[in-house]
Protein backbone atom coordinates (compact mmCIF):
# COMPACT_ATOMS: atom_id res chain seq x y z
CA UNK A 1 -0.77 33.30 6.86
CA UNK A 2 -0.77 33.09 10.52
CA UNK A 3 -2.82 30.14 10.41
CA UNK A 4 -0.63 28.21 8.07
CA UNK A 5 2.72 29.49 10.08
CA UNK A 6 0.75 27.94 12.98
CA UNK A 7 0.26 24.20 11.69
CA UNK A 8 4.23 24.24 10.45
CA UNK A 9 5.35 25.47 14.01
CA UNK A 10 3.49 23.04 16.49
CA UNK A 11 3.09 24.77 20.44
CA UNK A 12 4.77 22.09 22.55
CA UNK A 13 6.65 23.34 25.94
CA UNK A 14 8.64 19.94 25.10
CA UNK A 15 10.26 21.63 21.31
CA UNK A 16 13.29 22.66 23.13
CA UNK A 17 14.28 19.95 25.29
CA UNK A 18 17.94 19.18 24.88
CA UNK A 19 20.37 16.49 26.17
CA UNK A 20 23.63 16.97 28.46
CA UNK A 21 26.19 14.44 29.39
CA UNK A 22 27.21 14.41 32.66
CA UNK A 23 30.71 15.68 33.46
CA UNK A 24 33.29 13.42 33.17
CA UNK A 25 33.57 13.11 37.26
CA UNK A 26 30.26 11.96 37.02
CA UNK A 27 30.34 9.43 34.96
CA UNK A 28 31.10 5.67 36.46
CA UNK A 29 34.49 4.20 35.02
CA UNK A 30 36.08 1.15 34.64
CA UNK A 31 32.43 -1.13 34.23
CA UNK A 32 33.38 -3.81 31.71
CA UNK A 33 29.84 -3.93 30.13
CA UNK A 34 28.59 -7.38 28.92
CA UNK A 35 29.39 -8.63 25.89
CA UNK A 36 26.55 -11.10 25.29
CA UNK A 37 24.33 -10.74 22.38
CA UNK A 38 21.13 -10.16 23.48
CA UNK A 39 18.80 -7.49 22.87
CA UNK A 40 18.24 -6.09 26.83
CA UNK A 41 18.54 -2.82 27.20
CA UNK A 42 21.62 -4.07 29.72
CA UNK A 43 21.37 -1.36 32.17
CA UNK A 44 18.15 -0.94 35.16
CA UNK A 45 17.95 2.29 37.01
CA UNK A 46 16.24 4.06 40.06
CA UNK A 47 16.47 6.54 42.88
CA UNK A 48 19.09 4.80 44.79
CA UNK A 49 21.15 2.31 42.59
CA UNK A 50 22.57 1.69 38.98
CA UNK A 51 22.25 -1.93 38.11
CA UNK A 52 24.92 -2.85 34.94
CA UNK A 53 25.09 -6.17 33.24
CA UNK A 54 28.48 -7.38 33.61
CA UNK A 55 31.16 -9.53 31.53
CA UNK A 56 31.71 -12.39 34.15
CA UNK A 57 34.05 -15.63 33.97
CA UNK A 58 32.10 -18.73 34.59
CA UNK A 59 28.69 -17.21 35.78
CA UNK A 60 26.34 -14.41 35.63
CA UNK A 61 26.68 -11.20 37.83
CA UNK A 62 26.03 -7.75 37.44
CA UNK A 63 27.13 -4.67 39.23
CA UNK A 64 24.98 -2.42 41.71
CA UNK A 65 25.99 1.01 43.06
CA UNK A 66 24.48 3.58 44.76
CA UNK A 67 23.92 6.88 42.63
CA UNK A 68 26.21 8.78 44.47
CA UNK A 69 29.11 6.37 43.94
CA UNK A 70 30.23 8.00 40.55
CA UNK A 71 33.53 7.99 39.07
CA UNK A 72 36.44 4.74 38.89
CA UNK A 73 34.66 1.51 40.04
CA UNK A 74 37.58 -0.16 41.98
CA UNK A 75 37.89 -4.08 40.65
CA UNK A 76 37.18 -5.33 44.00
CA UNK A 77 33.64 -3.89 44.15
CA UNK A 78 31.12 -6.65 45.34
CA UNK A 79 29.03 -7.56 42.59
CA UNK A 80 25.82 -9.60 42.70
CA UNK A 81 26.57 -13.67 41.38
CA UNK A 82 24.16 -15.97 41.92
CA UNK A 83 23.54 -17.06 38.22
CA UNK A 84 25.35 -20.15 36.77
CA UNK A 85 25.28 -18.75 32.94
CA UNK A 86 25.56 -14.67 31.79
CA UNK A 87 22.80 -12.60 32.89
CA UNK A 88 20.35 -11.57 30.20
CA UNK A 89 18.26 -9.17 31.57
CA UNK A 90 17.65 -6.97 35.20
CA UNK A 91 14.50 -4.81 35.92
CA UNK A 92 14.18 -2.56 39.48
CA UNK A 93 10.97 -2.91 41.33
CA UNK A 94 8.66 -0.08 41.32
CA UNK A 95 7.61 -0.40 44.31
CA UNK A 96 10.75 -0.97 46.57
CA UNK A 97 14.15 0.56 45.31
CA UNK A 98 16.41 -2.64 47.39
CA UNK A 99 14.45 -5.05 45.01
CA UNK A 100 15.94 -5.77 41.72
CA UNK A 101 15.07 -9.21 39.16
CA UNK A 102 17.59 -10.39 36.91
CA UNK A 103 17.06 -13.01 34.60
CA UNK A 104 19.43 -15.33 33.23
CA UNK A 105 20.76 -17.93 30.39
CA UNK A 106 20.73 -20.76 33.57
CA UNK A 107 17.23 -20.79 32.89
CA UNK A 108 16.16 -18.88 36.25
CA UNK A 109 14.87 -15.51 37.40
CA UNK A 110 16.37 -14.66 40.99
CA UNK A 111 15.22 -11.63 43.12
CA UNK A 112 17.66 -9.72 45.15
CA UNK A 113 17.61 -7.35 47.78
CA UNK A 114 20.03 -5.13 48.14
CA UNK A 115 21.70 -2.81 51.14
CA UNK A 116 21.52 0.28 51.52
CA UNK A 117 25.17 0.18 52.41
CA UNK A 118 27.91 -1.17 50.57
CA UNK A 119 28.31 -4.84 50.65
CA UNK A 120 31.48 -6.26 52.28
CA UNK A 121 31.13 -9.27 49.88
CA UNK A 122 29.39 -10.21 47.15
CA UNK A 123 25.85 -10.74 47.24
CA UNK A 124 25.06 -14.35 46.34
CA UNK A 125 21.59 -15.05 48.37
CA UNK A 126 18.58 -14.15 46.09
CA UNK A 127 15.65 -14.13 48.48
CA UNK A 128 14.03 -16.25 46.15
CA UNK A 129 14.66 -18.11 43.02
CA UNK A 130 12.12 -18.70 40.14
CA UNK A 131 12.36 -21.88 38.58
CA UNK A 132 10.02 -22.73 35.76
CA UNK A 133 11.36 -21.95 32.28
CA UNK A 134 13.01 -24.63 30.35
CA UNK A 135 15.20 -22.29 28.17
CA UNK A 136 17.15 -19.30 29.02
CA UNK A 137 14.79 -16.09 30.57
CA UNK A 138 15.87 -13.43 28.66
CA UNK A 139 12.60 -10.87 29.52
CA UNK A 140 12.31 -9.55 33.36
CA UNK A 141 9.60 -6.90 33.88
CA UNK A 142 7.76 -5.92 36.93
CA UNK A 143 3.95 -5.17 37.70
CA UNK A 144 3.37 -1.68 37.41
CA UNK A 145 0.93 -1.61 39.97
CA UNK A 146 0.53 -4.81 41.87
CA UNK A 147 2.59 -5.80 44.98
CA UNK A 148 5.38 -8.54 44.07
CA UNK A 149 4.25 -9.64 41.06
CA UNK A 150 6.66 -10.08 38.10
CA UNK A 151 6.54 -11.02 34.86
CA UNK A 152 9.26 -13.74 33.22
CA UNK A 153 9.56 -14.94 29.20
CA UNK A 154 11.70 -17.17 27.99
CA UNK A 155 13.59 -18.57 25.05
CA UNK A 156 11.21 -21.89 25.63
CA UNK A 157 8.80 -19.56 24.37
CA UNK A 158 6.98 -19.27 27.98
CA UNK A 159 5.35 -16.46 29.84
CA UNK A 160 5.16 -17.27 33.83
CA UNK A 161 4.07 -14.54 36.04
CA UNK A 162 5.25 -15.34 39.07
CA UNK A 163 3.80 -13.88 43.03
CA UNK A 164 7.52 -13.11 44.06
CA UNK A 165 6.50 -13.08 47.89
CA UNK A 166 5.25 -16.41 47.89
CA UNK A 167 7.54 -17.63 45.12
CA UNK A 168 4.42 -19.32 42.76
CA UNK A 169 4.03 -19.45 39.06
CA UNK A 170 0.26 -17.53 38.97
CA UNK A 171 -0.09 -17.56 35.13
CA UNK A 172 1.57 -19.45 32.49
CA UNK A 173 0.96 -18.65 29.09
CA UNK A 174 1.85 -20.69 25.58
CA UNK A 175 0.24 -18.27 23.36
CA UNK A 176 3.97 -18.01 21.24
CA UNK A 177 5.46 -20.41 18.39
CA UNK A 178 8.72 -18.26 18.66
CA UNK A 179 10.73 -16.25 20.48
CA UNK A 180 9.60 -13.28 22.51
CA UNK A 181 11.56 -10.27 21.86
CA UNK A 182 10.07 -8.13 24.56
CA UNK A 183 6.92 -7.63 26.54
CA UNK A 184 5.54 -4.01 28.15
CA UNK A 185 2.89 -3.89 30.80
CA UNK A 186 0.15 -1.12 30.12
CA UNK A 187 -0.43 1.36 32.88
CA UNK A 188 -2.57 -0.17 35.07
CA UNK A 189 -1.24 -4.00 34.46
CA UNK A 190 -4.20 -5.05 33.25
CA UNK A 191 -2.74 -6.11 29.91
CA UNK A 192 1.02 -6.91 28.12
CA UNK A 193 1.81 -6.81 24.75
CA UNK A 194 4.38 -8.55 23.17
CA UNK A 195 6.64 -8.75 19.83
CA UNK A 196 7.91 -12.02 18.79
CA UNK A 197 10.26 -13.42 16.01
CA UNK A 198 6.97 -14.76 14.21
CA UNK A 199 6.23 -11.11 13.09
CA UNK A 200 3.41 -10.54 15.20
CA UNK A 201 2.14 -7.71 17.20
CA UNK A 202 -0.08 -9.59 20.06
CA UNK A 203 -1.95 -8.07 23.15
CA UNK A 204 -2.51 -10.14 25.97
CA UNK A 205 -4.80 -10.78 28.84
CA UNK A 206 -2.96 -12.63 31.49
CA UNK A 207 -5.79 -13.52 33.91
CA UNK A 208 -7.93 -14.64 30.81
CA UNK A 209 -4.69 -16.35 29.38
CA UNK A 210 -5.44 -15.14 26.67
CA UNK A 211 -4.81 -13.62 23.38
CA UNK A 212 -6.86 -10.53 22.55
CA UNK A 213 -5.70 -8.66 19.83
CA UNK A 214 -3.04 -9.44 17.31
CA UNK A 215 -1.39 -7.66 14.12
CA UNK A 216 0.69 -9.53 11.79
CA UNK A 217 3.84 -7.56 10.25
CA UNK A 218 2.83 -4.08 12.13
CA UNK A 219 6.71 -3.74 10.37
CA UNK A 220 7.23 -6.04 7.63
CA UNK A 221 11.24 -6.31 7.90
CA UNK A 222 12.38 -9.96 9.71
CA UNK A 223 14.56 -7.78 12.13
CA UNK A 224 13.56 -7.79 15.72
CA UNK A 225 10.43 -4.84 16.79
CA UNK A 226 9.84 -3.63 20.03
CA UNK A 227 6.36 -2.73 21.21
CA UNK A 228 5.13 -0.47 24.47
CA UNK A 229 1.87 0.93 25.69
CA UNK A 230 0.96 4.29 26.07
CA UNK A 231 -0.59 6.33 28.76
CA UNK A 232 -3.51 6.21 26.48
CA UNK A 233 -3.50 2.42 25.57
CA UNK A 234 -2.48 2.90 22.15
CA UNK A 235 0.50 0.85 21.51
CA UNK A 236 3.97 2.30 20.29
CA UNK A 237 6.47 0.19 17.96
CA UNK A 238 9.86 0.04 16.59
CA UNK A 239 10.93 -2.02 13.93
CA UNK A 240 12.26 -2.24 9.97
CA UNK A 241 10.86 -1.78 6.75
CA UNK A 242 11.33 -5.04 3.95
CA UNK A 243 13.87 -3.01 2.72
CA UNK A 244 15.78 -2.78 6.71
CA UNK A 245 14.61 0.85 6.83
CA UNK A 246 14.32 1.54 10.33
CA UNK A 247 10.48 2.67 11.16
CA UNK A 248 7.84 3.78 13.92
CA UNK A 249 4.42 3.38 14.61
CA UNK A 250 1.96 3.92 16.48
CA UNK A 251 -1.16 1.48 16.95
CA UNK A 252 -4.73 1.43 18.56
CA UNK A 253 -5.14 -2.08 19.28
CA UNK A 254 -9.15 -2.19 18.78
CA UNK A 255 -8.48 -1.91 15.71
CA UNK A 256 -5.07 -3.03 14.10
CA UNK A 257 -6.35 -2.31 10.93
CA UNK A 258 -4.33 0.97 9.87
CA UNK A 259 -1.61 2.30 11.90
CA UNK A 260 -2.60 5.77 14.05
CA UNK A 261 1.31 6.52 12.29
CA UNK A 262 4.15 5.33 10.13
CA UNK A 263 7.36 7.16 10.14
CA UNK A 264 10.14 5.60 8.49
CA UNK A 265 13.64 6.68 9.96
CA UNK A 266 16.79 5.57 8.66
CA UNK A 267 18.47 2.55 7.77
CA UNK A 268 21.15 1.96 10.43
CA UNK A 269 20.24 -1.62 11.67
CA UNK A 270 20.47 -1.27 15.64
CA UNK A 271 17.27 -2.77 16.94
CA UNK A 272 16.12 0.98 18.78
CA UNK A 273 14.87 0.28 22.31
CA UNK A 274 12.12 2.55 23.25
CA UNK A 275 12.05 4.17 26.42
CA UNK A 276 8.56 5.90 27.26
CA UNK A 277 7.74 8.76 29.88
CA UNK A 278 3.83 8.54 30.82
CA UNK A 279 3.55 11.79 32.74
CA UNK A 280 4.74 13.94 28.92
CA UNK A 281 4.36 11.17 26.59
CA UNK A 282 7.67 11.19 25.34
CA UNK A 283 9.44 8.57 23.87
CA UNK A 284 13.60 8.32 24.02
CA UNK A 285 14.62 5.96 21.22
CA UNK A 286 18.38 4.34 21.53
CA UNK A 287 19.63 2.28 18.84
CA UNK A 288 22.06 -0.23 20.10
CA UNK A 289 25.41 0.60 18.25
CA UNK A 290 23.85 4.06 17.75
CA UNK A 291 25.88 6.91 19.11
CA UNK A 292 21.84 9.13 19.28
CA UNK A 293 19.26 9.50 21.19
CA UNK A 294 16.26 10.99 19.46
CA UNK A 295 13.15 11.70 21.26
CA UNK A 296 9.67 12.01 19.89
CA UNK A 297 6.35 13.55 21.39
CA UNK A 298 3.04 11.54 20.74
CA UNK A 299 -0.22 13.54 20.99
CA UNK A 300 -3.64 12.89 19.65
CA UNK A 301 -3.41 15.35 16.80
CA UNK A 302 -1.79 14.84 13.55
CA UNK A 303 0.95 13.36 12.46
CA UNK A 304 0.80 11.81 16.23
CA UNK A 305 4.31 11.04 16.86
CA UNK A 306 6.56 14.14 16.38
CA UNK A 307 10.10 14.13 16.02
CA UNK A 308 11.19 16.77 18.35
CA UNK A 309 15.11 16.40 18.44
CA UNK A 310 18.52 14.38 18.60
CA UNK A 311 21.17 14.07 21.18
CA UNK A 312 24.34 13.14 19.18
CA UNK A 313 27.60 12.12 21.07
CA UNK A 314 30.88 10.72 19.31
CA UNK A 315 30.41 7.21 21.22
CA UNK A 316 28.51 4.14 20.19
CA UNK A 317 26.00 2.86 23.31
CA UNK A 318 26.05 -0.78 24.65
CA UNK A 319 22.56 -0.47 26.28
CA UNK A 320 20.61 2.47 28.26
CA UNK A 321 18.99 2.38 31.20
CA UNK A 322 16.18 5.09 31.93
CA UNK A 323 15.29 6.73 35.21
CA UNK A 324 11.45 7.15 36.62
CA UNK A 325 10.17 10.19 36.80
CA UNK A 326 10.58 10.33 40.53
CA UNK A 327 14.48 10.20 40.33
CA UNK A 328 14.69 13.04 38.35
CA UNK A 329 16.22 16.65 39.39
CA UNK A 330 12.96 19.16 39.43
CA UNK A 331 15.25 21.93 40.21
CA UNK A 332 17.17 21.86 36.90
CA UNK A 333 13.75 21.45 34.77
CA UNK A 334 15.55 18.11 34.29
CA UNK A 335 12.30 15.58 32.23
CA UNK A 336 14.33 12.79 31.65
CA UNK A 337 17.67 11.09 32.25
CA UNK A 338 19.60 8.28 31.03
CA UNK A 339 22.25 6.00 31.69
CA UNK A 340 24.64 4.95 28.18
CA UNK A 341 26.68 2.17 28.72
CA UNK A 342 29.92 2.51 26.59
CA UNK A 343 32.03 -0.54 26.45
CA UNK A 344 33.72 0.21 29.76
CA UNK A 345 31.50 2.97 31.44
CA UNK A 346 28.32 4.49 31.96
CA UNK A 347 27.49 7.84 31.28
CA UNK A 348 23.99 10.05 32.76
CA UNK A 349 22.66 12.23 29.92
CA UNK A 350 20.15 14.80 31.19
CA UNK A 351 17.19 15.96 29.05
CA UNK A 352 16.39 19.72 30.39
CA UNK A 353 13.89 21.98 29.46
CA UNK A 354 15.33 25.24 29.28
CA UNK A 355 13.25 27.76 31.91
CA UNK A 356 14.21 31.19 33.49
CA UNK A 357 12.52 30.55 36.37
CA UNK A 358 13.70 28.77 39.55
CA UNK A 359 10.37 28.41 40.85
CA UNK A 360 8.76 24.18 40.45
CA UNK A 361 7.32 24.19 37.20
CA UNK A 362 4.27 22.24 37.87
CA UNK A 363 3.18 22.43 34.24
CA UNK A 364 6.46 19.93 33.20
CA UNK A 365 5.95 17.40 36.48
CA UNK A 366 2.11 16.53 36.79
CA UNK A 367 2.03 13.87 39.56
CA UNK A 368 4.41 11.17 38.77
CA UNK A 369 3.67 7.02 39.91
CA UNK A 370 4.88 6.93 43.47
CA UNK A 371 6.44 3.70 44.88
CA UNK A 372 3.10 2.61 46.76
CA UNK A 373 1.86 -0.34 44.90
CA UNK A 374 -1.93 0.22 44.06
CA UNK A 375 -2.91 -3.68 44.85
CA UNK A 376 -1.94 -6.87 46.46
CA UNK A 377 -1.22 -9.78 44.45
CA UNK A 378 -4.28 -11.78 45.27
CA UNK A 379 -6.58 -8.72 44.64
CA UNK A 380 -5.06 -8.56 41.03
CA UNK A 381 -5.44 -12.11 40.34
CA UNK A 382 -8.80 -12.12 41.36
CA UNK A 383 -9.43 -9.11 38.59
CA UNK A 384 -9.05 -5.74 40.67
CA UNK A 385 -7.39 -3.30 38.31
CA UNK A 386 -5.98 -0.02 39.60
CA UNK A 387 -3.80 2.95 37.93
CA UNK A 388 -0.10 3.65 39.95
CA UNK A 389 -0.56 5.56 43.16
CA UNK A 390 0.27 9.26 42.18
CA UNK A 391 2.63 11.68 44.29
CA UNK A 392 3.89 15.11 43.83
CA UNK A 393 7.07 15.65 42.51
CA UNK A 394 6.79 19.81 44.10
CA UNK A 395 9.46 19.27 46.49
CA UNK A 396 11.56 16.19 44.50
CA UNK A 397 11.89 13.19 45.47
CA UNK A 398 13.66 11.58 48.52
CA UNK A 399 14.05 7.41 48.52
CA UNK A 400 13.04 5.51 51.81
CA UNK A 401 14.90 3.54 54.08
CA UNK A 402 15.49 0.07 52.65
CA UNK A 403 12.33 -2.24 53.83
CA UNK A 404 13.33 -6.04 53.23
CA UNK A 405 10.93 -8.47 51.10
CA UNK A 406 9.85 -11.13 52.98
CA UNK A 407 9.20 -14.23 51.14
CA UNK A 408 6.28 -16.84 52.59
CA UNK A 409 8.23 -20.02 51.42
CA UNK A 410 6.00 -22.60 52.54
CA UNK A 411 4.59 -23.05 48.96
CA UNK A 412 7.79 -23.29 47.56
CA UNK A 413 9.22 -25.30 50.07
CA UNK A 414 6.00 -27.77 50.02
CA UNK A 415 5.98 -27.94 46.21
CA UNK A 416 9.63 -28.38 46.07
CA UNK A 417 10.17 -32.18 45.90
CA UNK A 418 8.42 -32.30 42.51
CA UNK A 419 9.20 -29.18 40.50
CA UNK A 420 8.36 -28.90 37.04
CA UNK A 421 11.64 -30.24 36.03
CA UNK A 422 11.78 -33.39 38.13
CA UNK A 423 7.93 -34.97 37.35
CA UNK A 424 8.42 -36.78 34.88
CA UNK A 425 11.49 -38.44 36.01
CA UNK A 426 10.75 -39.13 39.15
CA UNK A 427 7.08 -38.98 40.01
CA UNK A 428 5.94 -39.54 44.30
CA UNK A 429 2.96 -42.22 43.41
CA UNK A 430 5.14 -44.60 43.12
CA UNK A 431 7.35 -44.39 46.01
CA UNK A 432 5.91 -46.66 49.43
CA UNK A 433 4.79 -43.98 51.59
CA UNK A 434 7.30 -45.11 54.40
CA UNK A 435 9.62 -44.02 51.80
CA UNK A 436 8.26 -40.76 50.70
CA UNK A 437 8.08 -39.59 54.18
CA UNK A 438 11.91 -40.80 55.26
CA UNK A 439 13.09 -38.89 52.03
CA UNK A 440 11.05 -35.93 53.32
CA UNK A 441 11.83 -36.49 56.93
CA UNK A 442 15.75 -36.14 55.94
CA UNK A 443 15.15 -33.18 53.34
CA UNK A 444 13.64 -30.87 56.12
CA UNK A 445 16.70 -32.50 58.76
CA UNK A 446 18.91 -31.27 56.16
CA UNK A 447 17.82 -27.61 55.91
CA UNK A 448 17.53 -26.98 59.25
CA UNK A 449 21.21 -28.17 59.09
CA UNK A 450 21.60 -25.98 56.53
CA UNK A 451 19.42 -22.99 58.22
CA UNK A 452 21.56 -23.35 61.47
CA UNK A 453 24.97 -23.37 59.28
CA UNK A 454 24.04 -20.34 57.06
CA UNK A 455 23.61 -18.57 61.12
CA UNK A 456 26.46 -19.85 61.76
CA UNK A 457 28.75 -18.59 58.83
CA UNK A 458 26.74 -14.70 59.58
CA UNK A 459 27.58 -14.52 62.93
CA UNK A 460 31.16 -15.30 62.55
CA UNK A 461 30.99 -12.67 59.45
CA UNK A 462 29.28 -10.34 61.57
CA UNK A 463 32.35 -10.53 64.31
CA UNK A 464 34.85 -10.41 61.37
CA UNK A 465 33.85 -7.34 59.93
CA UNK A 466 33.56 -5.84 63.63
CA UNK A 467 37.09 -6.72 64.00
CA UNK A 468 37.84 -5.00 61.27
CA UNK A 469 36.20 -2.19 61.41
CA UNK A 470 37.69 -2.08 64.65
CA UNK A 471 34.48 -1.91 66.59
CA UNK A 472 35.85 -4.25 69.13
């Protein structure tokens, strides 16, 4: 008997994990959440700052405040605008909490940094602006271990991954006859996988640019799937059944043959975003429109991906946005928090693991991926993998100082006068080269005009705001 009591009640120290809102005081109110249909998850989180996806007349912007700043956002806040159309998507670096990259329907990904202070104005300078999709870039994600390197897809069907401190394209990649609908790094970076309207499951080698493993239908509904690596490499997905069941599975991608598990779930038709914890392999599934959270354990022992519980609240989400590890509160046993987005705030929900003792429980908090990237941009290109830079999580975490991203435009600048867009139109052979080098002679007159103006406008902001802050 004990035996058979023993394989119905699986040991896990993560059975009892359970979800808390956040009080109501610290919850932040009065957030008009974006309306626009598209399946981002809306919401980017991390130590410091909440980023939120805002409704905006006539542009793109989104909304960045410091944790602390909970409760009614007043409608004057500064808000970062920069875009020309809504803003689709917005992922935080790992590897410097002032860096966020939002991408937009204006066909651009901008970088921003932001202050540790509040802003007197809006911000509307991205340090650097990636042109090179023809479409709208509705996928933004980050290097998980490589210095400055991020990763942009696009409704043109394009993958660019892009050296954000020099401000070049590195890879491009045409592997896909239809839209993207998302694309997750594995641990070390050396591979993505994607999910993409033509029903396929495909893994990717970016420095190869190249394809090398795909799956056809790993769910055989038409609805959208979402796929994401594993600690392990194995690959988790969400998607629907033909008959718009909603289902999981999980996938070793040597062999796409079988799935490692198949777990239908219900047939509410939310596309569920997947939000994955390396350190306890947990996964934190949010429907969009769902008013649950349920949260799932994957191990290498049968059935693989348990269902371990569901955090049910009266309100419908808008998005979700998922802290790292390193943000989290050790002292309450807190694994895992979240940000819902309601239609006009956002709400922290804690997942706790109940423990008497107030001592660190290293046995829930192995080392957690620090914000030390692991290798330089060149070194990656050139084939150096590396796993994230570990650090203890024994006495919490505590953010640094904001250190600013300097970008090395001289490739930009020196490629400018014939981006992608403007080649064919206008291509340089043909110009007299007396010609080519006025034009060029008055482009660089003009930005140092420009340069020497933009001084100008920060000094005289710079005494305005010391007048008014009555510092002189």
């Amino acid at each position: 008997m004990s035996a058979m009591s023993r394989s119905i009640v699986r040991t896990s120290k993560f059975r009892h994990v359970f979800g808390q809102s956040a009080k109501a005081e610290q919850s932040y109110d009065d957030i008009r959440v974006s309306k626009v249909t598209w399946d981002s998850s809306f919401c980017a989180v991390n130590p410091k700052f909440l980023a939120i996806i805002v409704e905006s007349s006539g542009g793109g912007s989104f909304l960045v405040l410091p944790l602390s700043k909970v409760g009614r956002v007043d409608k004057s806040y500064p808000m970062v605008v920069g875009h020309s159309g809504p803003v689709l998507d917005i992922d935080w670096c790992p590897h410097n909490d002032n860096i966020v990259a939002s991408g937009s329907d204006d066909c651009t990904a901008m970088v921003w940094q932001i202050p540790d202070h509040t802003p007197s104005r809006p911000i509307s300078d991205p340090i650097v602006v990636l042109e090179g999709h023809s479409k709208r870039v509705g996928i933004v994600t980050w290097h998980p271990t490589a210095r400055n390197i991020l990763l942009t897809a696009g409704s043109d069907n394009l993958i660019i991954i892009w050296n954000v401190g020099t401000g070049e394209p590195l890879v491009s990649m045409e592997d896909h006859p239809d839209l993207i609908y998302n694309v997750s790094w594995n641990r070390n970076g050396s591979l993505f996988c994607t999910t993409c309207k033509d029903r396929r499951l495909r893994v990717c080698d970016p420095r190869k640019r190249e394809v090398v493993a795909e799956r056809l239908a790993p769910h055989e509904g038409i609805r959208p799937m979402r796929a994401i690596f594993t600690r392990e490499g194995n690959i988790f997905t969400t998607g629907f059944t033909r008959m718009s069941q909603r289902e999981l599975g999980l996938w070793d991608p040597t062999n796409f043959e079988e799935p490692i598990a198949l777990l239908e779930l219900d047939t509410s038709n939310g596309v569920l975003l997947p939000f994955y914890d390396p350190d306890t392999n947990l996964v934190y599934l949010c429907g969009k429109g769902d008013s649950s959270i349920r949260y799932f354990e994957i191990t290498d022992e049968s059935p693989y991906v348990h269902y371990l519980s569901t955090f049910s609240s009266k309100e419908p989400q808008r998005g979700m946005g998922f802290m790292p590890k390193r943000g989290v509160d050790v002292s309450k046993c807190e694994i895992a928090r979240l940000y819902k987005l309601h239609e006009r705030k956002c709400e922290p929900i804690m997942m706790t693991v109940p423990r008497k003792s107030d001592l660190f429980q290293d046995d829930l908090y192995p080392d957690t991926a620090g914000p030390d990237p692991a290798v330089e941009p060149e070194e990656w290109l050139e084939g150096r993998d590396e796993d994230p830079i570990l650090v203890s999580m024994r006495d919490g975490y505590v953010p640094p100082k904001s250190r600013e991203l300097k970008v090395m435009k001289k490739n930009v600048l020196d490629s400018r006068p014939t981006t992608r867009r403007s080649v064919s139109t206008c291509d340089g052979s043909n110009l007299p080269p007396e010609l080519l080098e006025k034009l060029l002679e008055e482009i660089q007159s003009l930005k140092a005009t420009v340069i020497d103006q933009e001084n100008r406008i920060c000094d005289l902001e710079n005494k305005l705001s010391q007048y008014t802050n009555g510092t002189v």
